[in-house]
C-alpha atoms as a PDB file:
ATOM      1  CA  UNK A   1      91.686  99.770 104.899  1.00  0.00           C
ATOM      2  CA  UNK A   2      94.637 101.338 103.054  1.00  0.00           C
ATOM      3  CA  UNK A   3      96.602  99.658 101.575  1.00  0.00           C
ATOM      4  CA  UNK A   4     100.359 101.396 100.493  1.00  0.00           C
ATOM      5  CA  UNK A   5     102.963  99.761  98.861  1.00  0.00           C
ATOM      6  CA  UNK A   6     105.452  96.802 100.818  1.00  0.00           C
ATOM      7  CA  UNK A   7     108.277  98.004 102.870  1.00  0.00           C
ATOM      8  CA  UNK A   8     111.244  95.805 104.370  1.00  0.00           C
ATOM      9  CA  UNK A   9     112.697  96.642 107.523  1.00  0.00           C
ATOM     10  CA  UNK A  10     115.545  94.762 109.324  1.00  0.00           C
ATOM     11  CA  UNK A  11     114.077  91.749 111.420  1.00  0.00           C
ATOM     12  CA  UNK A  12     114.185  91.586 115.287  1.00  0.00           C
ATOM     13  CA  UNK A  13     116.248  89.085 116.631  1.00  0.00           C
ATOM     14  CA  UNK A  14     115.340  87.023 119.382  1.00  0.00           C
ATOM     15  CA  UNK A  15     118.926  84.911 120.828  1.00  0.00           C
ATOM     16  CA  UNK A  16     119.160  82.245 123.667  1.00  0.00           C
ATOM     17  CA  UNK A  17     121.693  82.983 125.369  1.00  0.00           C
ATOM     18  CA  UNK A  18     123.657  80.590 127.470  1.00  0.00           C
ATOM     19  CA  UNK A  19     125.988  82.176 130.370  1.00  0.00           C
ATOM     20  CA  UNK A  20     126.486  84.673 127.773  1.00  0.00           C
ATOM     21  CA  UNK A  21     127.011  83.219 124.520  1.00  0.00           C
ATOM     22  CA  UNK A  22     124.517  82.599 121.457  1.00  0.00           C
ATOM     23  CA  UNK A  23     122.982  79.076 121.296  1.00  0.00           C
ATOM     24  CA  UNK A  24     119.709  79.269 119.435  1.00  0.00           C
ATOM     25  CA  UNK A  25     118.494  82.212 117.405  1.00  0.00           C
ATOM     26  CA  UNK A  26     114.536  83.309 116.243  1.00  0.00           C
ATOM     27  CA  UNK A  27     113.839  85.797 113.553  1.00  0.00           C
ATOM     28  CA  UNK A  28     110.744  88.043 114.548  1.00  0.00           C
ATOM     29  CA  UNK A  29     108.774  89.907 112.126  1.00  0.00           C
ATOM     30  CA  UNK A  30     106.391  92.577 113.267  1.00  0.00           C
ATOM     31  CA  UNK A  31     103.979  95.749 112.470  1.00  0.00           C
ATOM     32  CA  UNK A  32     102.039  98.568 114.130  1.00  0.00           C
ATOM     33  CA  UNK A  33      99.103 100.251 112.245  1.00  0.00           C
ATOM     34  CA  UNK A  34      96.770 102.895 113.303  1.00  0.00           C
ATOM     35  CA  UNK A  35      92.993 102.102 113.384  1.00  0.00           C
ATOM     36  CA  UNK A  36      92.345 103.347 110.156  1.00  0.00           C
ATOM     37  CA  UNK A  37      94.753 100.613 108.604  1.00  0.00           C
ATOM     38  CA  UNK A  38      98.229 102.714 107.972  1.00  0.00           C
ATOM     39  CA  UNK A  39     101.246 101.291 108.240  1.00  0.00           C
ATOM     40  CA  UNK A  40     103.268 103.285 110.444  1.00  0.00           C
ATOM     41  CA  UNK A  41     106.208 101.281 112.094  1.00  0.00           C
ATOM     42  CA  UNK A  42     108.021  97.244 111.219  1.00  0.00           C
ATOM     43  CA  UNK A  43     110.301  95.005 111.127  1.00  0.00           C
ATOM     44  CA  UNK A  44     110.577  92.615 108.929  1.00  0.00           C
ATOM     45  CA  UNK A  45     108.578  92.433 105.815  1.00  0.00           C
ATOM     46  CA  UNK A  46     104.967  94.300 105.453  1.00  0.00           C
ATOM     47  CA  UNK A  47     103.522  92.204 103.284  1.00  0.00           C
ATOM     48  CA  UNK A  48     104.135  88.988 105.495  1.00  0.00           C
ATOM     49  CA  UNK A  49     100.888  87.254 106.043  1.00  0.00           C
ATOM     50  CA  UNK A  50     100.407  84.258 108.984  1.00  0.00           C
ATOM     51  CA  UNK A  51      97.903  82.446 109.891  1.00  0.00           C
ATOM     52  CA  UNK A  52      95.828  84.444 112.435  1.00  0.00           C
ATOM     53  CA  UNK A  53      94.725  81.161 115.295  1.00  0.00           C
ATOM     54  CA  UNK A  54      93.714  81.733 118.283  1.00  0.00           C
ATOM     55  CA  UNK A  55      94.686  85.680 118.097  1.00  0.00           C
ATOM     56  CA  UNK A  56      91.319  85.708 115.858  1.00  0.00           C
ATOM     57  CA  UNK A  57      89.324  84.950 119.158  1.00  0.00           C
ATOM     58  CA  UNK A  58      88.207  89.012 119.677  1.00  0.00           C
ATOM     59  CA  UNK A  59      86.855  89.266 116.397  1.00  0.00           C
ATOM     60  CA  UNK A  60      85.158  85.367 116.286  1.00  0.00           C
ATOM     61  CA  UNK A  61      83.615  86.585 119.557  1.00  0.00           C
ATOM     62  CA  UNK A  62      82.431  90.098 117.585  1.00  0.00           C
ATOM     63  CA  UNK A  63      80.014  88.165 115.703  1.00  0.00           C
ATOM     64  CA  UNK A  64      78.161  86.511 118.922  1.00  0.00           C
ATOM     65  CA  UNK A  65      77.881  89.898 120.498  1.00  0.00           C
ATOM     66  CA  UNK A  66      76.301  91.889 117.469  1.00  0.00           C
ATOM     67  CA  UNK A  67      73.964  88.604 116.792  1.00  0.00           C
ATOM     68  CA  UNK A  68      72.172  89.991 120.144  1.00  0.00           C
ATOM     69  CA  UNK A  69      73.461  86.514 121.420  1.00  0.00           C
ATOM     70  CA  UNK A  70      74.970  87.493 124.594  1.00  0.00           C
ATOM     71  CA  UNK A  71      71.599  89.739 125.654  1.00  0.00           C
ATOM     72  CA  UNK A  72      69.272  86.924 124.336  1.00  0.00           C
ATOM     73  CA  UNK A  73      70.357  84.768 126.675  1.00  0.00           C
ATOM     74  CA  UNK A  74      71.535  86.419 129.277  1.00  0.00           C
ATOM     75  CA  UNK A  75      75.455  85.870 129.242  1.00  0.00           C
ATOM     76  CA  UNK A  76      77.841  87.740 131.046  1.00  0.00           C
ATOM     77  CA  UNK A  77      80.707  89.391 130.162  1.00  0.00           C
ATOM     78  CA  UNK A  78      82.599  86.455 131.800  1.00  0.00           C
ATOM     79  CA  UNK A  79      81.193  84.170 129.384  1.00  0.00           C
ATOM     80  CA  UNK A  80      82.117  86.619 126.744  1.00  0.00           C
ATOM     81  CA  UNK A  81      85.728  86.862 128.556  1.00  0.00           C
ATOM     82  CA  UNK A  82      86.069  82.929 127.975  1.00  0.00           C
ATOM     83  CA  UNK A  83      84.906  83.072 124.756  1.00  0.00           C
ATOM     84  CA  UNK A  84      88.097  85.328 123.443  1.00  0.00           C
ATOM     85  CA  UNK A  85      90.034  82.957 125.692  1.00  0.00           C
ATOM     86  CA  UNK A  86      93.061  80.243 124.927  1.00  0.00           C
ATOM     87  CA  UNK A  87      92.607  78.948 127.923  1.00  0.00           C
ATOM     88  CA  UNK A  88      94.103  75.831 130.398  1.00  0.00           C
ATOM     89  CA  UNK A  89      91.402  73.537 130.835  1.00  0.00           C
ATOM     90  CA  UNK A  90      91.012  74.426 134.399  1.00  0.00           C
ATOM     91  CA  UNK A  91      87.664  73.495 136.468  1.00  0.00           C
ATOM     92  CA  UNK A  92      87.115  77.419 136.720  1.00  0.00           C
ATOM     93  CA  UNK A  93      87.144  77.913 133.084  1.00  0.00           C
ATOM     94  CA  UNK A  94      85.592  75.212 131.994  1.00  0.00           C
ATOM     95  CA  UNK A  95      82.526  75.863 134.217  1.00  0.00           C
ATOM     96  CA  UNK A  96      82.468  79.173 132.407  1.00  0.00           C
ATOM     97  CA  UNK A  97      82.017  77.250 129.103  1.00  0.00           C
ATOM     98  CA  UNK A  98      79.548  74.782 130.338  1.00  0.00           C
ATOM     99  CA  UNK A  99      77.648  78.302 132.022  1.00  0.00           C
ATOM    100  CA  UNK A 100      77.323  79.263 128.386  1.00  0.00           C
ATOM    101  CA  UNK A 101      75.899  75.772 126.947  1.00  0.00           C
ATOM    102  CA  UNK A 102      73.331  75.727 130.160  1.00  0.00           C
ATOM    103  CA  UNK A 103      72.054  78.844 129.477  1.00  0.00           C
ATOM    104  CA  UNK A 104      70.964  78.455 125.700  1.00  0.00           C
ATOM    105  CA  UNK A 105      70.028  74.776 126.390  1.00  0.00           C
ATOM    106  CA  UNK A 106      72.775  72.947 124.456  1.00  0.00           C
ATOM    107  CA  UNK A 107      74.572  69.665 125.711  1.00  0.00           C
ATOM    108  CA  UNK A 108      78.719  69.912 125.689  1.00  0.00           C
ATOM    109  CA  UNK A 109      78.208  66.889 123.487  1.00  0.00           C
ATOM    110  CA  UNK A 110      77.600  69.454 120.682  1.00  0.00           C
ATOM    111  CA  UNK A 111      81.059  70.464 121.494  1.00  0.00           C
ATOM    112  CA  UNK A 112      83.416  69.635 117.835  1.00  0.00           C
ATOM    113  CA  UNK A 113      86.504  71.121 119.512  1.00  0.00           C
ATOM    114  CA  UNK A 114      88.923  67.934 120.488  1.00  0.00           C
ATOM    115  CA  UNK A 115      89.251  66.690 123.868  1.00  0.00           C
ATOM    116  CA  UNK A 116      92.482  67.102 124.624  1.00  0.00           C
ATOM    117  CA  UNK A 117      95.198  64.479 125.601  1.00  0.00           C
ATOM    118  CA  UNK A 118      94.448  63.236 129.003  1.00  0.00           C
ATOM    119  CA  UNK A 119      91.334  65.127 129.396  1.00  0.00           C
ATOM    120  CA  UNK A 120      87.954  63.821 130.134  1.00  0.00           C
ATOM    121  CA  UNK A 121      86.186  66.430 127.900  1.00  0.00           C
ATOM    122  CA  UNK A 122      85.790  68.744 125.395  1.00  0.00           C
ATOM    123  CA  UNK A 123      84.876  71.314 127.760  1.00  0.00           C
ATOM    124  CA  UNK A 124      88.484  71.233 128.528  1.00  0.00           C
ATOM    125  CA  UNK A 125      89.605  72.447 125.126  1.00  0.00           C
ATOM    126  CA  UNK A 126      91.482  75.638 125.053  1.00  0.00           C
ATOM    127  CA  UNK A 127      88.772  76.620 122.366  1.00  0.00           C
ATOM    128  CA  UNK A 128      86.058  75.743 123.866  1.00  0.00           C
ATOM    129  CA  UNK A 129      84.895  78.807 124.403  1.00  0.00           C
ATOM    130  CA  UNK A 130      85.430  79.902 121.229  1.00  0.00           C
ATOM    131  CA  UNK A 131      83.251  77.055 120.370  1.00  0.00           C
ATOM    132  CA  UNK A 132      80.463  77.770 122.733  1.00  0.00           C
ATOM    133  CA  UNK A 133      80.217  80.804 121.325  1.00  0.00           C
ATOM    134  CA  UNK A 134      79.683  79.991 118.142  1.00  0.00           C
ATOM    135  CA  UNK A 135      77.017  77.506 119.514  1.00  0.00           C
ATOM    136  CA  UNK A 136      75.185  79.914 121.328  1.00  0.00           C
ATOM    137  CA  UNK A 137      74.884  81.965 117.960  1.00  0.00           C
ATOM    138  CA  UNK A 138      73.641  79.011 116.371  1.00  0.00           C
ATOM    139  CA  UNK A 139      71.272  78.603 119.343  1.00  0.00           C
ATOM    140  CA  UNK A 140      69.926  82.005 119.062  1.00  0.00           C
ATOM    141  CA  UNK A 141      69.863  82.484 115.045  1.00  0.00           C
ATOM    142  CA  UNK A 142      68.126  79.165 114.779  1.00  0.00           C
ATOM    143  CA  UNK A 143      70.794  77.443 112.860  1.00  0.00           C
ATOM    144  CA  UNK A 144      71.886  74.103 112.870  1.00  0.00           C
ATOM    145  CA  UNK A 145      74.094  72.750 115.146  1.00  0.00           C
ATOM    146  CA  UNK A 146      75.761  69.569 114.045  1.00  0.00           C
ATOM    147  CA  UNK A 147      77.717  71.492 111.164  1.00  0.00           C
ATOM    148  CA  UNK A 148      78.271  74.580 112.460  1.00  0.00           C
ATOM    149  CA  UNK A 149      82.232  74.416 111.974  1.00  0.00           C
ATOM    150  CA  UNK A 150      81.741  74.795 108.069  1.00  0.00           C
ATOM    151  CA  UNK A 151      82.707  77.489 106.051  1.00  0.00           C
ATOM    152  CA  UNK A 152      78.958  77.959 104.024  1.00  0.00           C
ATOM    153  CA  UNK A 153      77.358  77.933 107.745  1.00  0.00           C
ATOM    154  CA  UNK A 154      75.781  80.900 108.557  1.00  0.00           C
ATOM    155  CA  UNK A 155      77.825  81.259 112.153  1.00  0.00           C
ATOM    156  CA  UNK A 156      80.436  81.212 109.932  1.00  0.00           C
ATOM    157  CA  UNK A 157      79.692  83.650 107.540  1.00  0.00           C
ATOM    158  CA  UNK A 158      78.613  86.150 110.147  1.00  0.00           C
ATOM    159  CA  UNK A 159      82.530  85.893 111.555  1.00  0.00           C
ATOM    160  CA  UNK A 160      84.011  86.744 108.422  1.00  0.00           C
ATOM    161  CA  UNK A 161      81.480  89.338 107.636  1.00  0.00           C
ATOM    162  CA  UNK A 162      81.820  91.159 110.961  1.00  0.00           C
ATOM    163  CA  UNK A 163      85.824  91.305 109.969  1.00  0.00           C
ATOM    164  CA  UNK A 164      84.953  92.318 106.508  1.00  0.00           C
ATOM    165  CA  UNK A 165      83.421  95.260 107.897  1.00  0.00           C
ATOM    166  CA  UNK A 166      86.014  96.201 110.302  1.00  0.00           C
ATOM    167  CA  UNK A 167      88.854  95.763 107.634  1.00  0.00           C
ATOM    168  CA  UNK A 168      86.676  97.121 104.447  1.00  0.00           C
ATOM    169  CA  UNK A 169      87.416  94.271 102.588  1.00  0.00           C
ATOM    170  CA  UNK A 170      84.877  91.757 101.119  1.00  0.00           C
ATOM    171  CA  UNK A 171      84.386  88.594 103.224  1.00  0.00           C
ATOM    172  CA  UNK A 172      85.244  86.532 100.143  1.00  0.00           C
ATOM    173  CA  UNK A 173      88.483  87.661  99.813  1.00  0.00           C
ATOM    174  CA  UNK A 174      89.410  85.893 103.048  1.00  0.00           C
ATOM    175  CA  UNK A 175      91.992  83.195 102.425  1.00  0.00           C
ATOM    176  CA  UNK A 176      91.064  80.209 104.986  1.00  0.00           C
ATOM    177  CA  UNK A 177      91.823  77.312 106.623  1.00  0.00           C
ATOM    178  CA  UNK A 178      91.152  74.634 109.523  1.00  0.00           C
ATOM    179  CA  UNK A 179      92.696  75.780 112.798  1.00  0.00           C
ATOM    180  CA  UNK A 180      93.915  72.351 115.330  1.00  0.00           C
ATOM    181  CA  UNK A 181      90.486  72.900 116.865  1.00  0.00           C
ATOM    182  CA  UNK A 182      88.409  72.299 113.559  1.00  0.00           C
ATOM    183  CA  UNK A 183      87.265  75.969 113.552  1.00  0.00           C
ATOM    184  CA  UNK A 184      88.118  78.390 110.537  1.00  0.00           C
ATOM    185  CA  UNK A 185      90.561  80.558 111.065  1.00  0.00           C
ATOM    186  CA  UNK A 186      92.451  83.081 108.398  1.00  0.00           C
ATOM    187  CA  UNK A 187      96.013  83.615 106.688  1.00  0.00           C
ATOM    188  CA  UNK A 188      96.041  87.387 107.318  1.00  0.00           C
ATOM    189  CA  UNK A 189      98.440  89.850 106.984  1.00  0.00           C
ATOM    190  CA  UNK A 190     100.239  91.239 109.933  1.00  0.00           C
ATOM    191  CA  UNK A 191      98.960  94.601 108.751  1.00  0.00           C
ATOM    192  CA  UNK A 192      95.418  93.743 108.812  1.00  0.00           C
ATOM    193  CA  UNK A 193      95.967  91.893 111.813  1.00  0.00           C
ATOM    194  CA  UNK A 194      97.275  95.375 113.800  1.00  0.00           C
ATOM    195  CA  UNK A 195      94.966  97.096 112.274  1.00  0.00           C
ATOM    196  CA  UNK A 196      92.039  94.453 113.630  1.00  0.00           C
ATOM    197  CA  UNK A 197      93.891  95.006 117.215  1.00  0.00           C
ATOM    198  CA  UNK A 198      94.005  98.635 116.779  1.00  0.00           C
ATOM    199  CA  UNK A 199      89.951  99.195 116.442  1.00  0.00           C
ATOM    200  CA  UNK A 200      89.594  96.397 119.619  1.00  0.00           C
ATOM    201  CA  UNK A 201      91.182  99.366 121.833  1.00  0.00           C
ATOM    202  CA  UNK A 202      90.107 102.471 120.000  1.00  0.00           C
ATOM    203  CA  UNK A 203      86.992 102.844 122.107  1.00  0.00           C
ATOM    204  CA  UNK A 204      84.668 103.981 118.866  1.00  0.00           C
ATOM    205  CA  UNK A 205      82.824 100.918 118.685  1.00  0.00           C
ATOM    206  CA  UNK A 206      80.506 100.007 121.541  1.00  0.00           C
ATOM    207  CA  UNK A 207      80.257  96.209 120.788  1.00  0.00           C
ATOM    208  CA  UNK A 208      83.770  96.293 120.759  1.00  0.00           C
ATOM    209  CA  UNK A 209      84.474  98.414 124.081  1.00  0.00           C
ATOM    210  CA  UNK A 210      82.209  95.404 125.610  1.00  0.00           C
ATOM    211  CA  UNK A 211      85.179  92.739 124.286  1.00  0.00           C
ATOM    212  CA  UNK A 212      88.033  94.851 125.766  1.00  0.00           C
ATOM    213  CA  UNK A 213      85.929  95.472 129.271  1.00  0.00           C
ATOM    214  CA  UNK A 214      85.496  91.656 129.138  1.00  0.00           C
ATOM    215  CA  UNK A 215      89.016  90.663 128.468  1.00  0.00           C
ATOM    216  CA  UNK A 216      90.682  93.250 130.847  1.00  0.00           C
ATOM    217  CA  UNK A 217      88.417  92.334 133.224  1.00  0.00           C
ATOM    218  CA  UNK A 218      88.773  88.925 133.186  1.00  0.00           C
ATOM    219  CA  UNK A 219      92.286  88.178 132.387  1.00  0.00           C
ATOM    220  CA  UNK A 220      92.533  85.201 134.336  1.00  0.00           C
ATOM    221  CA  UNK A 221      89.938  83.413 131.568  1.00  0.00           C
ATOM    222  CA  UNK A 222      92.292  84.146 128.962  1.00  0.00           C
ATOM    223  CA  UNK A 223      95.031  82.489 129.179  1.00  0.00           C
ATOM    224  CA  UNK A 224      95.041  80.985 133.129  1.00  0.00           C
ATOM    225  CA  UNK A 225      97.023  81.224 135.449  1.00  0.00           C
ATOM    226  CA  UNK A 226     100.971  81.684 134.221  1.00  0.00           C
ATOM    227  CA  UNK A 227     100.023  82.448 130.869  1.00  0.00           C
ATOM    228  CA  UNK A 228     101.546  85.482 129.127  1.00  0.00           C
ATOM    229  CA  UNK A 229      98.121  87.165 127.945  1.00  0.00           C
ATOM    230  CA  UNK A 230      96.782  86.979 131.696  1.00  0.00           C
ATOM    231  CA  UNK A 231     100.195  88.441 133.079  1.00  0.00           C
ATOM    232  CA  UNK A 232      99.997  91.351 130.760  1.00  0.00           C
ATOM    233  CA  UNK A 233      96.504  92.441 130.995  1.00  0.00           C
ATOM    234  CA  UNK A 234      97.107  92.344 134.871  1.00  0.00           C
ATOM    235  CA  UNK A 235      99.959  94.090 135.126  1.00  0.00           C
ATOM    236  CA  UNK A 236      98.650  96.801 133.303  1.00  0.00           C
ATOM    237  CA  UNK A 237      95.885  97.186 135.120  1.00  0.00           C
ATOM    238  CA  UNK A 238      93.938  96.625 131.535  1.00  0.00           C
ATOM    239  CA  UNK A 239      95.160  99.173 129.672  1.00  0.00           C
ATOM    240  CA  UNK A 240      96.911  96.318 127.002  1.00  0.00           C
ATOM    241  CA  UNK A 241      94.911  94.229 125.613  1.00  0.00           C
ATOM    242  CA  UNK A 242      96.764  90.985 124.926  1.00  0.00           C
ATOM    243  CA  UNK A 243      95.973  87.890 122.770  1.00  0.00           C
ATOM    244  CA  UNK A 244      98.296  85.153 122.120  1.00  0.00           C
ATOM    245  CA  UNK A 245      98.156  82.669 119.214  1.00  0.00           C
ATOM    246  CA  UNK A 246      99.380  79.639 118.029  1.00  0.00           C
ATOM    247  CA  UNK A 247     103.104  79.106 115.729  1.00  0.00           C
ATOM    248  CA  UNK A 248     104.461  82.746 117.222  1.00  0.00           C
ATOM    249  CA  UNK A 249     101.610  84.756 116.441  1.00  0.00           C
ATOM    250  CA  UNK A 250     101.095  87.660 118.906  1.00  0.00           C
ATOM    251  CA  UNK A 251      98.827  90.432 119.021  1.00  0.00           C
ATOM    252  CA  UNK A 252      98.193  93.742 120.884  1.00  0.00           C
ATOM    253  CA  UNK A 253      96.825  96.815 121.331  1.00  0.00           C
ATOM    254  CA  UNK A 254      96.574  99.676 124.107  1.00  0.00           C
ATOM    255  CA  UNK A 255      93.107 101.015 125.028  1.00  0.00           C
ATOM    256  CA  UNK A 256      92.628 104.262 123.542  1.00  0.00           C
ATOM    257  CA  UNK A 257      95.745 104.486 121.702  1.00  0.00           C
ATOM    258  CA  UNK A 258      94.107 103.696 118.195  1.00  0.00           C
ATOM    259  CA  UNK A 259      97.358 101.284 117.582  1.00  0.00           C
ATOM    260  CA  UNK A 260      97.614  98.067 117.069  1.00  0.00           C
ATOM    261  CA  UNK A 261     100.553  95.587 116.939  1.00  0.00           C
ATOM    262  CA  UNK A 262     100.765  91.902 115.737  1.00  0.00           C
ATOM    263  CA  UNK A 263     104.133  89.902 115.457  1.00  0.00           C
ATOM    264  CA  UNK A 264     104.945  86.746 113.860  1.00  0.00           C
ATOM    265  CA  UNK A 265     107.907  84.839 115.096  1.00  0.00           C
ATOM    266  CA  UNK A 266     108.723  83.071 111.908  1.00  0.00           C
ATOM    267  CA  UNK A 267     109.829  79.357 113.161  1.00  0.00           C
ATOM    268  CA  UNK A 268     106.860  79.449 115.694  1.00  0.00           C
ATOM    269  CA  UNK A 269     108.778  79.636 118.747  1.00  0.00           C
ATOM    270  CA  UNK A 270     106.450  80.429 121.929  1.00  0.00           C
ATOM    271  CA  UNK A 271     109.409  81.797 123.746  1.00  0.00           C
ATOM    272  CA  UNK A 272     110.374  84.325 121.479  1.00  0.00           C
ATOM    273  CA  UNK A 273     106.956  86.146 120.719  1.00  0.00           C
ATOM    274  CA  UNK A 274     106.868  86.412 124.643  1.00  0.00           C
ATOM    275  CA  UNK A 275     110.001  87.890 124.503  1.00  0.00           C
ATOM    276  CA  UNK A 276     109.832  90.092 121.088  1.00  0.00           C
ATOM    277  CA  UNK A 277     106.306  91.257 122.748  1.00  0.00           C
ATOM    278  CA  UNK A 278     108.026  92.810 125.822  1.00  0.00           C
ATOM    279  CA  UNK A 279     110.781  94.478 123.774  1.00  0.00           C
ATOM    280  CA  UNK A 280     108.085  96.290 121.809  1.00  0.00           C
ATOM    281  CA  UNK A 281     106.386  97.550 124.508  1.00  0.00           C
ATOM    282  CA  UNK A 282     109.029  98.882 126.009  1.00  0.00           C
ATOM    283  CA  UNK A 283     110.029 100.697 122.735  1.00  0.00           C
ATOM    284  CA  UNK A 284     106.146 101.828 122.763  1.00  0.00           C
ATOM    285  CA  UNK A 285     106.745 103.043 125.910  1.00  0.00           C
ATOM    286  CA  UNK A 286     103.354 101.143 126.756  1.00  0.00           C
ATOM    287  CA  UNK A 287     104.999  99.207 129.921  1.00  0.00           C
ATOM    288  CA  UNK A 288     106.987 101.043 132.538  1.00  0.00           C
ATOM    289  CA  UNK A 289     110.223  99.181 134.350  1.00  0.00           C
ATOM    290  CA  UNK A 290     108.210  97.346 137.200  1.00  0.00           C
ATOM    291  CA  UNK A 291     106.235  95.659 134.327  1.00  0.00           C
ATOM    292  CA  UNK A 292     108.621  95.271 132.228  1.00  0.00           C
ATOM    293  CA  UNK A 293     110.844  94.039 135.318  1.00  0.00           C
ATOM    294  CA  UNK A 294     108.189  91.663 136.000  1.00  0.00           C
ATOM    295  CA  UNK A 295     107.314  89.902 132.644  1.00  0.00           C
ATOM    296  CA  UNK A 296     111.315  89.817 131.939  1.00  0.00           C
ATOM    297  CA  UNK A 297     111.879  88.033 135.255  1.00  0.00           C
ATOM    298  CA  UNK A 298     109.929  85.176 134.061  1.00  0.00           C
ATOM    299  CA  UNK A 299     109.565  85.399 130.161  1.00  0.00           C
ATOM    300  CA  UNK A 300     113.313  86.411 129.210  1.00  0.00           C
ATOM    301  CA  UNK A 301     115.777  85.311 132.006  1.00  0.00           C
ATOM    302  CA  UNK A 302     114.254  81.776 131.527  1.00  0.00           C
ATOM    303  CA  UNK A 303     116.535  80.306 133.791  1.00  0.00           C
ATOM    304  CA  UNK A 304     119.729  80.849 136.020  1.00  0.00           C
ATOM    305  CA  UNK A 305     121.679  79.897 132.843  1.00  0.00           C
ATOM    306  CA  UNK A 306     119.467  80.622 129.980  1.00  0.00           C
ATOM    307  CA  UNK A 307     117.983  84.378 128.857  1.00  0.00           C
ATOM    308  CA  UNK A 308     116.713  85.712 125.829  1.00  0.00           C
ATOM    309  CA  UNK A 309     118.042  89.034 124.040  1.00  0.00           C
ATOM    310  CA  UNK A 310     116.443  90.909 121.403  1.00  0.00           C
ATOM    311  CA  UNK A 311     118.131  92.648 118.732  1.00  0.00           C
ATOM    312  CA  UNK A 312     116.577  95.189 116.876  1.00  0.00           C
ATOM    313  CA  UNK A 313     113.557  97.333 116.823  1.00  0.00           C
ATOM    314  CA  UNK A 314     110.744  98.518 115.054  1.00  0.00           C
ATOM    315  CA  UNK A 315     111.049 101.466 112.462  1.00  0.00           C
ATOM    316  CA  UNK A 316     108.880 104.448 111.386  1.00  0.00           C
ATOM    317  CA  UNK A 317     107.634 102.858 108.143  1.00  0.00           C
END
């Protein structure tokens, strides 16, 4: 991808307001790139780099689908839906997750994703899928199973070298680290992280067109019920694609627009991606009122006392 030099724009501001007046404040740092990698609007810094979490899941679940995984066994593209998915720990979803362990013959014992607090099982885990996935390719490539969360293994290896590809940079290069769930995940920046989101939508890559049809068709595997990246893909009628992830990382991209958007709330706050999210796509023009009416009803005015404002916007880089 191209890389041209670093550019500062102002930050967006995300405030709580109170009846009115500023009680908390969240400084929001964002980019949109084109799927060839350029830079062409911010705020914030350009260089910034975060973590990627759970906003990886598209690209972890790229590496299952051109294995021949999905075919192999006969998965759906539900089971590829949950796989991209942060999901709730619901009976629905994790049914979908145990779906994918029945079919290639592997017990949800295998499972090295946590159970969660006051859960009965791993299955539960919003990364489960993720996991299952990764199992699955193990499954199929004849791989082994017990360590297949380490960097050397060859599930592994064929995540960060599908992303290589996509980003034209050498999978070595890749700075990484242990996401909450044990899996790798990547300190990426925002740029390559837009850009990753802009070649999900850009409809040029088949394996890729099979992600988005699973996502948008699914929405209610990826996040649940009340979840922001469910409510968007929805309400669009999946034309956004939508993935949320972990310490204010959000990430999006509109089918067939060939641009890509990632933001990074810098304390981590949850409420203000939600919020910095929706006042981007408005400037994008990607969400019309009754959407934007919709998400704002229940992501910005938070309460009868409490709403969120956001100052600032994103500039032509």
């Amino acid at each position: 991808m191209t890389r041209g030099k670093l550019t500062r724009a102002a930050d967006i501001e995300i405030r709580l307001l109170r009846e009115g007046l500023v009680e908390s404040t969240h400084m929001v740092q964002a980019v949109a790139c084109d799927d060839r990698g350029r830079l062409l609007m911010l705020a914030g810094d350009s260089g910034i780099s975060s973590f990627a979490r759970s906003a990886l899941k598209p690209f972890q679940a790229l590496a299952v689908v051109a294995s021949g995984t999905l075919d192999h066994f006969g998965l759906s593209n539900r089971d590829l839906a949950i796989m991209c998915s942060s999901h709730q720990g619901d009976i629905a979803q994790a049914r979908q997750v145990f779906n994918i362990l029945w079919h290639c013959g592997i017990e949800p014992s295998a499972l090295q994703c946590p159970i969660p607090q006051g859960k009965s099982s791993a299955l539960q885990h919003n990364c489960s899928g993720k996991h299952a996935g990764m199992l699955a390719m193990c499954r199929h490539g004849n791989w082994s199973i017990g360590d297949y969360l380490q960097y050397s293994h060859p599930a592994q290896q064929a995540v960060s070298s599908v992303i290589g590809e996509l980003l034209g940079i050498p999978a070595q290069e890749f700075v990484v680290a242990r996401d909450d769930c044990g899996a790798p995940t990547y300190l990426m920046p925002l740029q390559e992280l837009a850009t990753l989101f802009a070649k999900l939508t850009s409809g040029d890559n088949l394996q890729l067109e099979r992600i988005v049809r699973a996502m948008t068709g699914y929405p209610e595997l990826i996040s649940g019920h009340g979840g922001f990246d469910t409510d968007l893909m929805r309400l669009t009628g999946g034309e956004i694609v939508s993935k949320a992830g972990a310490e204010g990382m959000q990430c999006m991209g509109r089918v067939g627009e060939r641009l890509g958007v990632a933001i990074k709330v810098t304390d981590g706050a949850k409420r203000a991606k939600y919020a910095a999210a929706i006042h981007i796509l408005k400037q994008l023009g990607w969400i019309g009122p009754d959407v934007s009416e919709a998400l704002e009803e229940k992501y910005v005015q938070l309460n009868a006392f409490k709403r969120l404002e956001a100052i600032g916007e994103l500039k032509i880089a």
